[in-house]
N, C-alpha and C. Protein backbone atom coordinates (compact mmCIF):
# COMPACT_ATOMS: atom_id res chain seq x y z
N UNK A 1 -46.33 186.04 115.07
CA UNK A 1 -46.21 184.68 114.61
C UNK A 1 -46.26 183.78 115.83
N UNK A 2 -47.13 182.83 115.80
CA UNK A 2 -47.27 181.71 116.93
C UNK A 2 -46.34 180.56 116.36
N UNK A 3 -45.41 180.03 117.66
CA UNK A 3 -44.55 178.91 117.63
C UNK A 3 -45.51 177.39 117.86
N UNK A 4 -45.41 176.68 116.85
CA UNK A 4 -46.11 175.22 117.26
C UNK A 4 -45.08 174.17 117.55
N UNK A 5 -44.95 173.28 118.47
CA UNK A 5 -44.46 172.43 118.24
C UNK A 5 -44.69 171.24 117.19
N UNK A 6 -43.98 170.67 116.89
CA UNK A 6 -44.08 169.56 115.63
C UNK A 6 -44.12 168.11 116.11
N UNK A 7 -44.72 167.29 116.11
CA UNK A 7 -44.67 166.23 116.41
C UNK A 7 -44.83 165.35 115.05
N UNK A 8 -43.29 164.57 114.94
CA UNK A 8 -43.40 164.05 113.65
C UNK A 8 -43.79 162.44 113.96
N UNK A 9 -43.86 162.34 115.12
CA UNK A 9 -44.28 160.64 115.07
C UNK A 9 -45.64 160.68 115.56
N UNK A 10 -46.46 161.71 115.12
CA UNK A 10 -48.28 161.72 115.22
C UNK A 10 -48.59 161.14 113.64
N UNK A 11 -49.64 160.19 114.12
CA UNK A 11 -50.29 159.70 112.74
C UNK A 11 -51.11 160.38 111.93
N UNK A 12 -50.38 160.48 110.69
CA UNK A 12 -50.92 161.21 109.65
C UNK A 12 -51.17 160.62 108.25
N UNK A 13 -51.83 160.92 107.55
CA UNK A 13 -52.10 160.12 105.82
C UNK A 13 -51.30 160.59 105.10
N UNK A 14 -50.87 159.69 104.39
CA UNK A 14 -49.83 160.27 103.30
C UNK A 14 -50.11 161.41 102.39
N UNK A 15 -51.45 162.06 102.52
CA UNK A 15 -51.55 162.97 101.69
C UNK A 15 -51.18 164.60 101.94
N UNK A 16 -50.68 164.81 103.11
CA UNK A 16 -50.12 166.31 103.67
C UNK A 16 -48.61 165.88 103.75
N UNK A 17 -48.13 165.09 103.73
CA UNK A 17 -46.63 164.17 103.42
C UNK A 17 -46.04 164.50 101.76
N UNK A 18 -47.20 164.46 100.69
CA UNK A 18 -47.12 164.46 99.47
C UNK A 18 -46.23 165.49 98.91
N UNK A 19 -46.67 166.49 99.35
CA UNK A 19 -45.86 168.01 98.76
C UNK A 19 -44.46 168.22 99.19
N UNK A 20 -44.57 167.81 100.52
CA UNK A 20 -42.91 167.95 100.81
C UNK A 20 -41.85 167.13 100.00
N UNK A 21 -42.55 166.00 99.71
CA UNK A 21 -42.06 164.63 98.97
C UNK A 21 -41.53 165.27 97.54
N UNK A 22 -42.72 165.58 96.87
CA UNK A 22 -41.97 166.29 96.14
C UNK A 22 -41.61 167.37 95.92
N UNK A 23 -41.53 167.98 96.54
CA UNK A 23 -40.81 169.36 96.94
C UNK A 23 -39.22 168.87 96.95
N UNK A 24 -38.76 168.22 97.91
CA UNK A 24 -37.72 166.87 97.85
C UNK A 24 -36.59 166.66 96.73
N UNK A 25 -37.85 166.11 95.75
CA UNK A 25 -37.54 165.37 94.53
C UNK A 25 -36.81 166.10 93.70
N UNK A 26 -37.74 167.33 93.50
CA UNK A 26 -37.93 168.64 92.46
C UNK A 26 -36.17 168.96 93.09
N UNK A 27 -36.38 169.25 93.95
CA UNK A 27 -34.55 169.75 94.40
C UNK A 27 -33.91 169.06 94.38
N UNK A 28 -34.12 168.07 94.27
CA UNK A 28 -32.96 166.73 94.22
C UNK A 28 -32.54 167.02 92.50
N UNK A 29 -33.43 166.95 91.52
CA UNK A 29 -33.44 166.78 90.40
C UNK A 29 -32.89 168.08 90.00
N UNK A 30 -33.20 169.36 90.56
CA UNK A 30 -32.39 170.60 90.37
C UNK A 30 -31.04 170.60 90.19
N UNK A 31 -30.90 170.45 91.87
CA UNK A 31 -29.23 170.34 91.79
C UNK A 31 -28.23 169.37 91.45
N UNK A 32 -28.85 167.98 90.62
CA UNK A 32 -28.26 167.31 89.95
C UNK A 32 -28.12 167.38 88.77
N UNK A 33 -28.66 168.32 88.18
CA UNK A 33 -28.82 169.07 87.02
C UNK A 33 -28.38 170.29 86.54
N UNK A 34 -27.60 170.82 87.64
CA UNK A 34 -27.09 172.02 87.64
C UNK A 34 -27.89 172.97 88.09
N UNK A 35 -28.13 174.14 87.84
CA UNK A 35 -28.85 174.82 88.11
C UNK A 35 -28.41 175.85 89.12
N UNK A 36 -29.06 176.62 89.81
CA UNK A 36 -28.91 177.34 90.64
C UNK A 36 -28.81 176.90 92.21
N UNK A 37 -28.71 177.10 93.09
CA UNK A 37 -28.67 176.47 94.54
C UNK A 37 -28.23 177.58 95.03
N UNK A 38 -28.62 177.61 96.09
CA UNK A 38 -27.94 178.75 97.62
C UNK A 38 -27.52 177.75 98.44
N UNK A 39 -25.85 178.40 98.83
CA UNK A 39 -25.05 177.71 99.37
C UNK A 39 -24.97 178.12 101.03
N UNK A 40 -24.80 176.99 101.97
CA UNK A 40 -24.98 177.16 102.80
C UNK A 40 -24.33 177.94 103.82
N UNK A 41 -25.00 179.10 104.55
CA UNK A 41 -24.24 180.02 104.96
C UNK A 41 -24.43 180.09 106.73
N UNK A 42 -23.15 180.77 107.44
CA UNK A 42 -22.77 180.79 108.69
C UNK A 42 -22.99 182.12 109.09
N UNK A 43 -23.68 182.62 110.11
CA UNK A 43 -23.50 184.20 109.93
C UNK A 43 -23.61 184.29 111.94
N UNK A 44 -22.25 185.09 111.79
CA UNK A 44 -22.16 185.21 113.64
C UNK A 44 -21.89 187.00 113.54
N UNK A 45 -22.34 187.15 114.74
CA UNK A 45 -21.27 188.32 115.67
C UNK A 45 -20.75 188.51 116.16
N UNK A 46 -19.41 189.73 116.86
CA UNK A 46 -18.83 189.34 117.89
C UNK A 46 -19.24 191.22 118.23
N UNK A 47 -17.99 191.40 119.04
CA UNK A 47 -17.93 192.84 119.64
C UNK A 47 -17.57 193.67 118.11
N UNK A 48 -16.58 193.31 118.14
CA UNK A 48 -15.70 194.17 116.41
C UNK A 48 -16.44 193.80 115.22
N UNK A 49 -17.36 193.10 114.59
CA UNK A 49 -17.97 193.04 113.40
C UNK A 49 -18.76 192.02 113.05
N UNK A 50 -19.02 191.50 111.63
CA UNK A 50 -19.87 190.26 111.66
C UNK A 50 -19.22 189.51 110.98
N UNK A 51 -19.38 188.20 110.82
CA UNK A 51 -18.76 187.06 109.89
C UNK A 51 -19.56 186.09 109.17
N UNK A 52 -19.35 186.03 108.03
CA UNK A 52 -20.30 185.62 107.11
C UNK A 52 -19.51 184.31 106.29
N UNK A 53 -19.91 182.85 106.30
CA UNK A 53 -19.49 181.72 105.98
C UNK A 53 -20.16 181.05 105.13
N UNK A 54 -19.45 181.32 103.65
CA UNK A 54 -20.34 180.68 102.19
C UNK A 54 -19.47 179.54 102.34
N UNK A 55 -20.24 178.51 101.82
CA UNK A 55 -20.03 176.76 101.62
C UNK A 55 -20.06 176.74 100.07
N UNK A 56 -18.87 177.30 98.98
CA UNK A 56 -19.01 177.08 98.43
C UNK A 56 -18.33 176.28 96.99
N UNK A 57 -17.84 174.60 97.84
CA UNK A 57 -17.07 174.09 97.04
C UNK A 57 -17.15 173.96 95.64
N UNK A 58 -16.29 173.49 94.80
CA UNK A 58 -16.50 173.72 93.35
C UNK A 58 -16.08 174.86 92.50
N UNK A 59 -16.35 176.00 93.43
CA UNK A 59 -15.85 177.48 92.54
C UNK A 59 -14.84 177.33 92.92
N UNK A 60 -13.80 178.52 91.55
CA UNK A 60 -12.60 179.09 92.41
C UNK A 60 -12.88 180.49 92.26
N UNK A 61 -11.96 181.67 92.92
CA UNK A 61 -11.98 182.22 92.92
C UNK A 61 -12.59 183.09 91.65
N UNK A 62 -11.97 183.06 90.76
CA UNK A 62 -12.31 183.61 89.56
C UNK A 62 -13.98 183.38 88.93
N UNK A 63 -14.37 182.71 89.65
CA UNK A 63 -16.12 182.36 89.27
C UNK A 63 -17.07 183.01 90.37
N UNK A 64 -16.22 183.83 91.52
CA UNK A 64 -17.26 184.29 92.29
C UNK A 64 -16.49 185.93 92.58
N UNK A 65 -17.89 186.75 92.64
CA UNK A 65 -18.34 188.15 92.44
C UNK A 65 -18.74 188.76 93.63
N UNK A 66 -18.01 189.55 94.46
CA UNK A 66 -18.99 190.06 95.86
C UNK A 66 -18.75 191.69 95.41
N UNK A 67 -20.01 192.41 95.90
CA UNK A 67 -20.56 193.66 95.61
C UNK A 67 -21.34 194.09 96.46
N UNK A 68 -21.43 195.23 96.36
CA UNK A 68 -22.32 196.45 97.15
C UNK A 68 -23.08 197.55 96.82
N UNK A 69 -24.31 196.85 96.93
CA UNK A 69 -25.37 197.87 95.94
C UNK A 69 -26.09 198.86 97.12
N UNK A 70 -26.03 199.95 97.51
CA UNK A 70 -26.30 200.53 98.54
C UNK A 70 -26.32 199.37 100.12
N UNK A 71 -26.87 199.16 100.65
CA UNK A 71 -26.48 198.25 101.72
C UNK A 71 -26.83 196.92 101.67
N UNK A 72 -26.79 196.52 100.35
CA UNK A 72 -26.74 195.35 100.51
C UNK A 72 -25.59 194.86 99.96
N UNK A 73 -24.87 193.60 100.13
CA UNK A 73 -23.52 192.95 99.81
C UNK A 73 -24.24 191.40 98.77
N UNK A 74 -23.70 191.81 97.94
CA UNK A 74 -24.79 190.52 97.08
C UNK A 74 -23.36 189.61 96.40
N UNK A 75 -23.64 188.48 96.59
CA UNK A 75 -22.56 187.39 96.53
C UNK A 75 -22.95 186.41 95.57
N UNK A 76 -21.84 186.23 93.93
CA UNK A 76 -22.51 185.45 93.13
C UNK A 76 -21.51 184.72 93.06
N UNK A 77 -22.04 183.75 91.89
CA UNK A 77 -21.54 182.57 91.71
C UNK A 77 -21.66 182.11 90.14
N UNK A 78 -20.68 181.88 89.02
CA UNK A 78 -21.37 181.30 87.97
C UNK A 78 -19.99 180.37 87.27
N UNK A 79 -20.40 179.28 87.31
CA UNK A 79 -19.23 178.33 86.17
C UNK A 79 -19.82 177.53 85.54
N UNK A 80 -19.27 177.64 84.79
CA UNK A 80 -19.24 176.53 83.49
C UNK A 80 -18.37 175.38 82.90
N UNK A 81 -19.19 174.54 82.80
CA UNK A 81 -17.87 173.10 82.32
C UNK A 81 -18.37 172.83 81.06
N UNK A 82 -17.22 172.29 80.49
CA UNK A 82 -17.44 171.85 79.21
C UNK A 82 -16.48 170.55 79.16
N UNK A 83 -17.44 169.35 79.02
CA UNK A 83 -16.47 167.98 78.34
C UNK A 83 -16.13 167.20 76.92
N UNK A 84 -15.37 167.37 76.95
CA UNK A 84 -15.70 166.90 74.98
C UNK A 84 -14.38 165.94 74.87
N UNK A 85 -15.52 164.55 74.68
CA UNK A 85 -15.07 162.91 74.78
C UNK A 85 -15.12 162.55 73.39
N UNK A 86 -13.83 162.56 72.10
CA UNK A 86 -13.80 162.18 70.83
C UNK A 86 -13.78 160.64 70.75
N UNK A 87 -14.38 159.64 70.41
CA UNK A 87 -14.40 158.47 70.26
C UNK A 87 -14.97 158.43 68.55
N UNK A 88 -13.92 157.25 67.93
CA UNK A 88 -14.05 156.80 66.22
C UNK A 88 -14.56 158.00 65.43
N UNK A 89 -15.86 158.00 65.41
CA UNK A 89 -16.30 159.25 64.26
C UNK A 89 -17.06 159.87 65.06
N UNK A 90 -17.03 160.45 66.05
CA UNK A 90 -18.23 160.74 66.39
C UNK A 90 -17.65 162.07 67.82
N UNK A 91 -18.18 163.29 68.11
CA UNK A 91 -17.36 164.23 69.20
C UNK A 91 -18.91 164.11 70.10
N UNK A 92 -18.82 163.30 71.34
CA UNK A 92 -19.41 164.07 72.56
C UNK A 92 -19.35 165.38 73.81
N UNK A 93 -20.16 166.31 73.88
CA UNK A 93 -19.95 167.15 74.55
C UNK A 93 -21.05 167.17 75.91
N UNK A 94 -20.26 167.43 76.50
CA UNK A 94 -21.34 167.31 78.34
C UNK A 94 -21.14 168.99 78.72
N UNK A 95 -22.17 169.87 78.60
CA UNK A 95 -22.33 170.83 79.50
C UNK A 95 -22.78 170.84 80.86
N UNK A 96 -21.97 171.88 81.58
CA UNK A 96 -22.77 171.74 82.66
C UNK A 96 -22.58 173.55 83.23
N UNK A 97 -23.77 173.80 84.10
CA UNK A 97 -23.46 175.30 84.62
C UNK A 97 -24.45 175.32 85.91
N UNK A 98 -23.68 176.09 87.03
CA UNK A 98 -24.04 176.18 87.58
C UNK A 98 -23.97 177.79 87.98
N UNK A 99 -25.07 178.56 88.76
CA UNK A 99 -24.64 179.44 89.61
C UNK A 99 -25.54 179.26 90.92
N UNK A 100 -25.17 180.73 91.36
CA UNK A 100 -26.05 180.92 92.88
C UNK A 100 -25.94 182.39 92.99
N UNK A 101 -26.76 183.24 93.65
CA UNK A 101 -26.53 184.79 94.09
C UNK A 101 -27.40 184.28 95.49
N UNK A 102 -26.70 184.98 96.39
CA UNK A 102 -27.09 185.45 98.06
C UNK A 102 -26.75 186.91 98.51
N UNK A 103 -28.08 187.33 99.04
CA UNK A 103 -28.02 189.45 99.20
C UNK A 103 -28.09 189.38 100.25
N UNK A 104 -27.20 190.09 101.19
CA UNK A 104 -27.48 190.28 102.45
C UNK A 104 -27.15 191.45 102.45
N UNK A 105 -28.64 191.72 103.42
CA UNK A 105 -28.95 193.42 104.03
C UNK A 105 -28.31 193.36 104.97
N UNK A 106 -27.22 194.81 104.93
CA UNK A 106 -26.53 195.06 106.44
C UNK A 106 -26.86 195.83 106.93
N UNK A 107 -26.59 195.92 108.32
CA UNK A 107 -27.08 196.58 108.84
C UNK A 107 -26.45 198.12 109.18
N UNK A 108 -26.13 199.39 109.73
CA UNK A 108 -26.11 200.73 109.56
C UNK A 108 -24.62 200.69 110.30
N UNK A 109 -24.77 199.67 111.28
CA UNK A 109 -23.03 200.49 111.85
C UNK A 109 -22.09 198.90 111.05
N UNK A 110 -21.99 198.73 109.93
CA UNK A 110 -21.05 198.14 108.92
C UNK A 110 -20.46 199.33 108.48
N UNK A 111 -19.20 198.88 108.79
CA UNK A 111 -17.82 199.99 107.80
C UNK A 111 -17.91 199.40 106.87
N UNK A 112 -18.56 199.79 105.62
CA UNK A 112 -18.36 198.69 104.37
C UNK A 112 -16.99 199.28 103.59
N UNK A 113 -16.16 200.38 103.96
CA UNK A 113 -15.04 200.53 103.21
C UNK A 113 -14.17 199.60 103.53
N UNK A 114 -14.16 198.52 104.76
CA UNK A 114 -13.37 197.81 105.64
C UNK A 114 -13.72 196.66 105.44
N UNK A 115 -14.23 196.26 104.31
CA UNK A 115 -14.91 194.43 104.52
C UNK A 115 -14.01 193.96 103.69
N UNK A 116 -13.90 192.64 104.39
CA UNK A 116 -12.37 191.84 103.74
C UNK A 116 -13.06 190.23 103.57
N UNK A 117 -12.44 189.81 102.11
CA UNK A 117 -13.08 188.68 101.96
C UNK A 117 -12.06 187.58 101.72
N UNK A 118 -12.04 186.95 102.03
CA UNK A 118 -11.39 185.41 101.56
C UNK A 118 -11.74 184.60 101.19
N UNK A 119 -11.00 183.47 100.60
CA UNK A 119 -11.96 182.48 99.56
C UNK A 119 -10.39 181.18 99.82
N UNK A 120 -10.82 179.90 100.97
CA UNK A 120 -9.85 178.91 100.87
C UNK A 120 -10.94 177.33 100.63
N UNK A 121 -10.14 176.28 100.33
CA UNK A 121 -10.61 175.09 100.71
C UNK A 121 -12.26 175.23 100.27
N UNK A 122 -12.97 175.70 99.45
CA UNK A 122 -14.51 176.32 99.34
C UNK A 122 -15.29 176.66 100.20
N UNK A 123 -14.39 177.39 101.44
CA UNK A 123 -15.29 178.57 102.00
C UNK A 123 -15.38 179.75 101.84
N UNK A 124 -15.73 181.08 101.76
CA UNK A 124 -15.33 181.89 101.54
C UNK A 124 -16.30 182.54 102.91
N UNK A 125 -14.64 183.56 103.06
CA UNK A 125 -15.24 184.15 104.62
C UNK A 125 -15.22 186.04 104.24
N UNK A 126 -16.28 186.58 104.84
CA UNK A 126 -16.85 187.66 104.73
C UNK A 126 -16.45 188.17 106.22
N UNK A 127 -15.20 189.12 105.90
CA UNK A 127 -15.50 190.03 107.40
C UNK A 127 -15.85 191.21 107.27
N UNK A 128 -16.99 191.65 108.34
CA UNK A 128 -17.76 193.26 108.35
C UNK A 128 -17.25 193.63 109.26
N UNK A 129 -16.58 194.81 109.29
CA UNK A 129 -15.97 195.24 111.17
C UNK A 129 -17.19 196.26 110.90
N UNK A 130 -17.52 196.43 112.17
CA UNK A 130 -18.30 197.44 113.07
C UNK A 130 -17.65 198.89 112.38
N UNK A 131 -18.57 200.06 112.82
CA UNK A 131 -17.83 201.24 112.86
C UNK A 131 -17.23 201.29 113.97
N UNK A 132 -16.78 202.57 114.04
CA UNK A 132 -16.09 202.77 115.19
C UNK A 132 -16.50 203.98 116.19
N UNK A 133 -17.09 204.82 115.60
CA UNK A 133 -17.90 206.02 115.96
C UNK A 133 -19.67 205.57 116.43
N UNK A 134 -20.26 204.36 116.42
CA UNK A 134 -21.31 204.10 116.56
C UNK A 134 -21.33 204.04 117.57
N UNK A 135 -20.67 204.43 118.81
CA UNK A 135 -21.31 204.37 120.11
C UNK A 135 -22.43 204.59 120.66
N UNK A 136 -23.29 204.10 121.65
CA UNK A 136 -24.66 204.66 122.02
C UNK A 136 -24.33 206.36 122.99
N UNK A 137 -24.99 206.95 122.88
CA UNK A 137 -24.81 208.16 123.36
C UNK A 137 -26.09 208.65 124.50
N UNK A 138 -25.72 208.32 125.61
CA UNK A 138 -26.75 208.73 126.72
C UNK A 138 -26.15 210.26 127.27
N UNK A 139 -27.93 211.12 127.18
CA UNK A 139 -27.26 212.38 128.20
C UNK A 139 -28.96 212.68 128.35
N UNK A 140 -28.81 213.48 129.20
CA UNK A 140 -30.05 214.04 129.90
C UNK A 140 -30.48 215.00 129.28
N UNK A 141 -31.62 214.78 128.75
CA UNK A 141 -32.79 216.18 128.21
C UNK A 141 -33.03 216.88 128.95
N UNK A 142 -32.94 218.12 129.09
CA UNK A 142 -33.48 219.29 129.79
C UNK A 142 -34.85 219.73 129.39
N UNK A 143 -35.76 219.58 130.29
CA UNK A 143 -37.25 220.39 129.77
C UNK A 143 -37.09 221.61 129.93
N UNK A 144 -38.11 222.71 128.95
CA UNK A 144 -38.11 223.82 128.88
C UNK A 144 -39.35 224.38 129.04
C-alpha cells in the first residue's frame, strides 16, 4: 500500500466532494434514528497485556454481552426504549433501539481464561493479560 499525502486546501470541483457529503448525511440520519453504530474504541499495550476502551454511553450493564468465539472476543450491545405519552383520548408511543457488535481478533499469547471486564461512567474497559509461559526461546541448532 502506497502512503499519499492529502492536501485538503488544493482546488477541487464539488463533484469528488459529493460522496463523502453524503456519506456524512446517510450517518448522520442513521444514528439519529437509532440504528446500529460502532462505538469508539481505545486499544493499547503494555508489558503484562492489552487494554481495550469501548465509549459506550447510554447502555447499562445489563444491555451489553462480551464473548469468546474461538479467538475472537465479540462485544455487543442492544436496548430498547419505549415512551408512552397518554394525552385526552388518544396513547402516543416513541420507540427507539439501538445496538452495536465489535469482534476483535486476539492475538495467541492472550490468557483468555484471565480477561476482566468493567463497565463505569459508559466506558467499558477490557483487560487481556499476556500469558505467562510465552517467552521467546533462543538456543543454538546443531548441524548434523
Amino acid at each position: 500500500m502506497t502512503l499519499i499525502k492529502f492536501n485538503k486546501n488544493a482546488n477541487r470541483s464539488f463533484a469528488p466532494v459529493f460522496p463523502s457529503l453524503l456519506n456524512e448525511m446517510m450517518e448522520d440520519l442513521r444514528l439519529n434514528n437509532g440504528g446500529s453504530a460502532l462505538p469508539a474504541v481505545n486499544i493499547s499495550e503494555s508489558e503484562s497485556g492489552f487494554h481495550i476502551d469501548l465509549s459506550i454511553p447510554g447502555f447499562g450493564k445489563e444491555e451489553i454481552t462480551i464473548s469468546l468465539d474461538e479467538n475472537n472476543l465479540i462485544v455487543t450491545g442492544e436496548k430498547t426504549a419505549e415512551k408512552v405519552d397518554q394525552e385526552k383520548r388518544f396513547t402516543r408511543k416513541e420507540f427507539g433501539y439501538q445496538n452495536f457488535k465489535r469482534t476483535f481478533t486476539l492475538p495467541e499469547n492472550v490468557n483468555e481464561e484471565a480477561i476482566v471486564a468493567k463497565f463505569e461512567n459508559g466506558i467499558l474497559k477490557l483487560e487481556l493479560p499476556k500469558k505467562e509461559n510465552n517467552q521467546k526461546v533462543s538456543r543454538k541448532i546443531e548441524l548434523q
